[in-house]
N, C-alpha and C. Protein backbone atom coordinates (compact mmCIF):
# COMPACT_ATOMS: atom_id res chain seq x y z
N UNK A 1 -16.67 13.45 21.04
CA UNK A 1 -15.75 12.62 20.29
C UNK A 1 -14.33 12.88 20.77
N UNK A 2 -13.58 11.79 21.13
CA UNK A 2 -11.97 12.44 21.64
C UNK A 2 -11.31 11.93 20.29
N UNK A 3 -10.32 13.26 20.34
CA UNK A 3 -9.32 13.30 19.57
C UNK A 3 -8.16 12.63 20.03
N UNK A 4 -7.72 12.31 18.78
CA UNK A 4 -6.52 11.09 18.60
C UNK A 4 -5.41 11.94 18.66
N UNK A 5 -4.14 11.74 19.26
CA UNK A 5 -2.68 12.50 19.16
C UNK A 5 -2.28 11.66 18.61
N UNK A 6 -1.33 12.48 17.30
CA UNK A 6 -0.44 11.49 16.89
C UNK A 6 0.64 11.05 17.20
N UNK A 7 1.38 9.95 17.24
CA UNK A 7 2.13 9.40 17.51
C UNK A 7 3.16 9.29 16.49
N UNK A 8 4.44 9.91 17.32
CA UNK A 8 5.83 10.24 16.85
C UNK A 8 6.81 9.27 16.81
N UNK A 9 7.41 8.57 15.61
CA UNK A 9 8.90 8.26 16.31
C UNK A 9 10.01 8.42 15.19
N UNK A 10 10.91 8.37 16.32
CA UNK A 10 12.27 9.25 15.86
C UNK A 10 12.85 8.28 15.27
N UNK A 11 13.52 8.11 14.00
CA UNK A 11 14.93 7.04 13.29
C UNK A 11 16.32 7.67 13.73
N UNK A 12 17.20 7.46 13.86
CA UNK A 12 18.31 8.25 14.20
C UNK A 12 19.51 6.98 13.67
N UNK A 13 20.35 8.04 12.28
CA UNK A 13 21.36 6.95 11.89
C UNK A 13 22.31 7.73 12.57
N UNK A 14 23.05 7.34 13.94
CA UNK A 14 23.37 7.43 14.79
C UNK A 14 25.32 8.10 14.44
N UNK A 15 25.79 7.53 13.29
CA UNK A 15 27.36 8.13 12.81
C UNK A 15 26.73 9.54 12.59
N UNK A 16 25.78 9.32 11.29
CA UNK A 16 25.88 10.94 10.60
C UNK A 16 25.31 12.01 11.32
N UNK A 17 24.22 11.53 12.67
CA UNK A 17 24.23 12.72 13.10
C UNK A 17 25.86 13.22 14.13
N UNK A 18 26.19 11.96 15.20
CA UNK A 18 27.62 12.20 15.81
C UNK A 18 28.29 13.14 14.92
N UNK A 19 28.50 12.70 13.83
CA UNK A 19 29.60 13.34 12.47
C UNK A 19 29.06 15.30 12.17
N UNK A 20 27.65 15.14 12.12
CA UNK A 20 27.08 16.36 11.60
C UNK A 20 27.31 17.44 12.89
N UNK A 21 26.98 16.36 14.09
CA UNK A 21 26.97 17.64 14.93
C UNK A 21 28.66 17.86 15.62
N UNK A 22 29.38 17.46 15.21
CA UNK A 22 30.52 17.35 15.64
C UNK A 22 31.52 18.35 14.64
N UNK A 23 30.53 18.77 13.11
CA UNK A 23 30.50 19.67 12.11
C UNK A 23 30.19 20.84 13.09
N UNK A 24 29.01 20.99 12.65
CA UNK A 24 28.29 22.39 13.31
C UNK A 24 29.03 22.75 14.44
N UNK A 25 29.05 21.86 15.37
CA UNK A 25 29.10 22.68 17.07
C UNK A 25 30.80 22.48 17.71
N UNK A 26 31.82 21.89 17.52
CA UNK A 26 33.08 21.70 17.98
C UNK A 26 34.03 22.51 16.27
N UNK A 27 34.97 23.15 16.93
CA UNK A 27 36.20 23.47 16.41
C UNK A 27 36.67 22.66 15.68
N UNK A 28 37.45 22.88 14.67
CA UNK A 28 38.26 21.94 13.82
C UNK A 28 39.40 21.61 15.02
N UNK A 29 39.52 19.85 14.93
CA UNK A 29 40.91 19.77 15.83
C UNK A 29 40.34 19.16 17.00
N UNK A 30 39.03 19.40 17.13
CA UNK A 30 38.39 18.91 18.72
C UNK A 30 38.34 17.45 18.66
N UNK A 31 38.19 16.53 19.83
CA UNK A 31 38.24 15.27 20.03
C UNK A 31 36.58 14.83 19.50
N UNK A 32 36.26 14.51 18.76
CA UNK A 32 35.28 13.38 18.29
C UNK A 32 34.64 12.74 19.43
N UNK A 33 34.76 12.59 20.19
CA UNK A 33 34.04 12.34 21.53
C UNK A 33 33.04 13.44 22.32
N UNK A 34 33.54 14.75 22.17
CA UNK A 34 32.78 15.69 22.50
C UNK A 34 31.59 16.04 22.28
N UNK A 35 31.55 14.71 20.72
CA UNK A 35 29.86 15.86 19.96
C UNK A 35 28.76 14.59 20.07
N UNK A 36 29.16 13.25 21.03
CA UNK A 36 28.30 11.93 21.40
C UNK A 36 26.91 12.98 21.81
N UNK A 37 25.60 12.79 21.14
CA UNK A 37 24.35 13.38 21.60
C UNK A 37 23.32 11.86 22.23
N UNK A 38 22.32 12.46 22.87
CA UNK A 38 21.46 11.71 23.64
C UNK A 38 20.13 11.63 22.44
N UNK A 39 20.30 10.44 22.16
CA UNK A 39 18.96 10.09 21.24
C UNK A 39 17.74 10.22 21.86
N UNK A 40 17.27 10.51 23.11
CA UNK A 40 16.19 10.58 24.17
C UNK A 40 15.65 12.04 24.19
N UNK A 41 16.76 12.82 24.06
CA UNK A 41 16.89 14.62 24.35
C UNK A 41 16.45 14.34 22.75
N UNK A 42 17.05 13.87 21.79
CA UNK A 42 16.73 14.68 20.26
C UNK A 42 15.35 14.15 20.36
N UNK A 43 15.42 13.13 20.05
CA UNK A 43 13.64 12.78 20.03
C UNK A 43 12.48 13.94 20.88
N UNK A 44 12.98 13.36 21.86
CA UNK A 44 11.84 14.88 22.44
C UNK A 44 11.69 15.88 21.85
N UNK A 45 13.19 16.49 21.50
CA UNK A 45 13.43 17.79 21.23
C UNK A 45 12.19 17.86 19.64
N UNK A 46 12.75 17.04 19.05
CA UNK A 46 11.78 16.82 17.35
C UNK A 46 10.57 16.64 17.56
N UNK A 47 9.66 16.21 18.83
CA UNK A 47 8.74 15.31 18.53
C UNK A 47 7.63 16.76 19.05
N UNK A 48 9.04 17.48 20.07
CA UNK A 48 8.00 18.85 20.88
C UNK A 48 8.18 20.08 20.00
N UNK A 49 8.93 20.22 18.45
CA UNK A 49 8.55 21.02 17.75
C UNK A 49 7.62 20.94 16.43
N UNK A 50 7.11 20.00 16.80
CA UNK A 50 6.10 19.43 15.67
C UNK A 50 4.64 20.27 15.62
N UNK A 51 4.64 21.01 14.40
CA UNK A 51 3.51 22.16 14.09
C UNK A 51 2.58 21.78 14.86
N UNK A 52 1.57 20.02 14.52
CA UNK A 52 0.91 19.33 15.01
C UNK A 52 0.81 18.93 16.10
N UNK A 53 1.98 18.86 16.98
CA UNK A 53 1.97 18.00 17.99
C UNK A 53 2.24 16.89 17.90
N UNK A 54 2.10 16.00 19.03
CA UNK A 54 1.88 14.23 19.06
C UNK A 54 3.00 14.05 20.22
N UNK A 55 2.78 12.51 19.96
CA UNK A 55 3.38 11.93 21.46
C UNK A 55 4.29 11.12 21.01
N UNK A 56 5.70 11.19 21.61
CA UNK A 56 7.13 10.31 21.58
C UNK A 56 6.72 8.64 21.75
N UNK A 57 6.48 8.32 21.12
CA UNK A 57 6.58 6.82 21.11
C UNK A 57 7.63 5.38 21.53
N UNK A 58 8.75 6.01 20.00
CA UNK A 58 9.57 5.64 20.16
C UNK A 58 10.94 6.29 19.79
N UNK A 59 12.03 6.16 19.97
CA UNK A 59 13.15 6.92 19.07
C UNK A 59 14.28 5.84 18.83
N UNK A 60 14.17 5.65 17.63
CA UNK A 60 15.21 3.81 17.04
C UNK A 60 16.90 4.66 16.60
N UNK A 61 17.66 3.63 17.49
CA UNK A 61 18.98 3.96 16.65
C UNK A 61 19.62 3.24 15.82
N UNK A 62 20.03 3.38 14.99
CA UNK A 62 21.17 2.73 13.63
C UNK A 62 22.19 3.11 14.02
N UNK A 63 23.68 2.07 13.70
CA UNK A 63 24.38 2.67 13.48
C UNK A 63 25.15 1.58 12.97
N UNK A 64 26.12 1.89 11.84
CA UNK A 64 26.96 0.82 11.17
C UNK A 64 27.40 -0.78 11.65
N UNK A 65 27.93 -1.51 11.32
CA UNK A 65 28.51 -2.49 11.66
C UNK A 65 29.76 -2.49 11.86
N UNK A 66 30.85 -2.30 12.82
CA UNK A 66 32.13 -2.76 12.36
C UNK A 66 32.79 -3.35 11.80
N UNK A 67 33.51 -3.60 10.91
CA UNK A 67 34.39 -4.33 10.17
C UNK A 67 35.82 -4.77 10.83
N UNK A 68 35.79 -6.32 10.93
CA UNK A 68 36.50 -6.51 12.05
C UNK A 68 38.23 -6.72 11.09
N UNK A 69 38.06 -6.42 9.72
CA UNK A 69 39.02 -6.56 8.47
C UNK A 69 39.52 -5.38 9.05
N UNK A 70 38.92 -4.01 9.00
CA UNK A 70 39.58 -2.70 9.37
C UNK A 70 39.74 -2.55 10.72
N UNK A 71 39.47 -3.05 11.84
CA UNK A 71 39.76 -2.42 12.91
C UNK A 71 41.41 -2.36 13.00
N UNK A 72 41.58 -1.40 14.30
CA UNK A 72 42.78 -1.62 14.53
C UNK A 72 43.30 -3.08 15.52
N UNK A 73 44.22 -3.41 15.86
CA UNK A 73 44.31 -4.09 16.83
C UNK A 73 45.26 -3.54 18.46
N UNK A 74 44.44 -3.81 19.24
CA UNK A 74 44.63 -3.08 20.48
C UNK A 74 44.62 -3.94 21.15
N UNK A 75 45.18 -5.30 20.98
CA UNK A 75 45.47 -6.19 21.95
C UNK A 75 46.52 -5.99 23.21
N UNK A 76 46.82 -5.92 23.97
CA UNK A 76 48.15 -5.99 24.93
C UNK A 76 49.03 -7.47 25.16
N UNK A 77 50.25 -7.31 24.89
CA UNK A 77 50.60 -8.49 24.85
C UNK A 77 51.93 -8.44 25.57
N UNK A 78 52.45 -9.57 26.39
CA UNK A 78 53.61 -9.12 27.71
C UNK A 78 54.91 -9.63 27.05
């Protein structure tokens, strides 16, 4: 009889982890750009510490909508 692997996939709401790990791992004061992670690396990373096992499927990202009321404007104008 073959056994079935299960099949993994990753959700990733894509601000709060940027935000969380930009907590944990950078200095107060550091540029917000530094703590951008690879949704490909985490997935793996989650899917290859799984008690069970299983296989990476898929790994989905979220991430907010902009609000085009709040942006700034960064037009250039001569």
């Amino acid at each position: 009889m073959r056994r079935s692997v299960s099949r993994v996939a990753v959700f990733i709401d894509y601000q709060n982890v940027h935000l969380s790990a930009h907590e944990l791992f950078c200095r107060r004061g550091m540029p917000l750009r530094l703590s951008h992670i690879s949704p490909l690396a985490l997935g793996r990373l989650l899917a290859s510490r799984r008690p069970w096992g299983g296989e990476l499927v898929t790994v989905r990202v979220y991430r907010g909508q902009p609000s085009a009321a709040l942006q700034n404007d960064y037009s250039v104008s001569n």
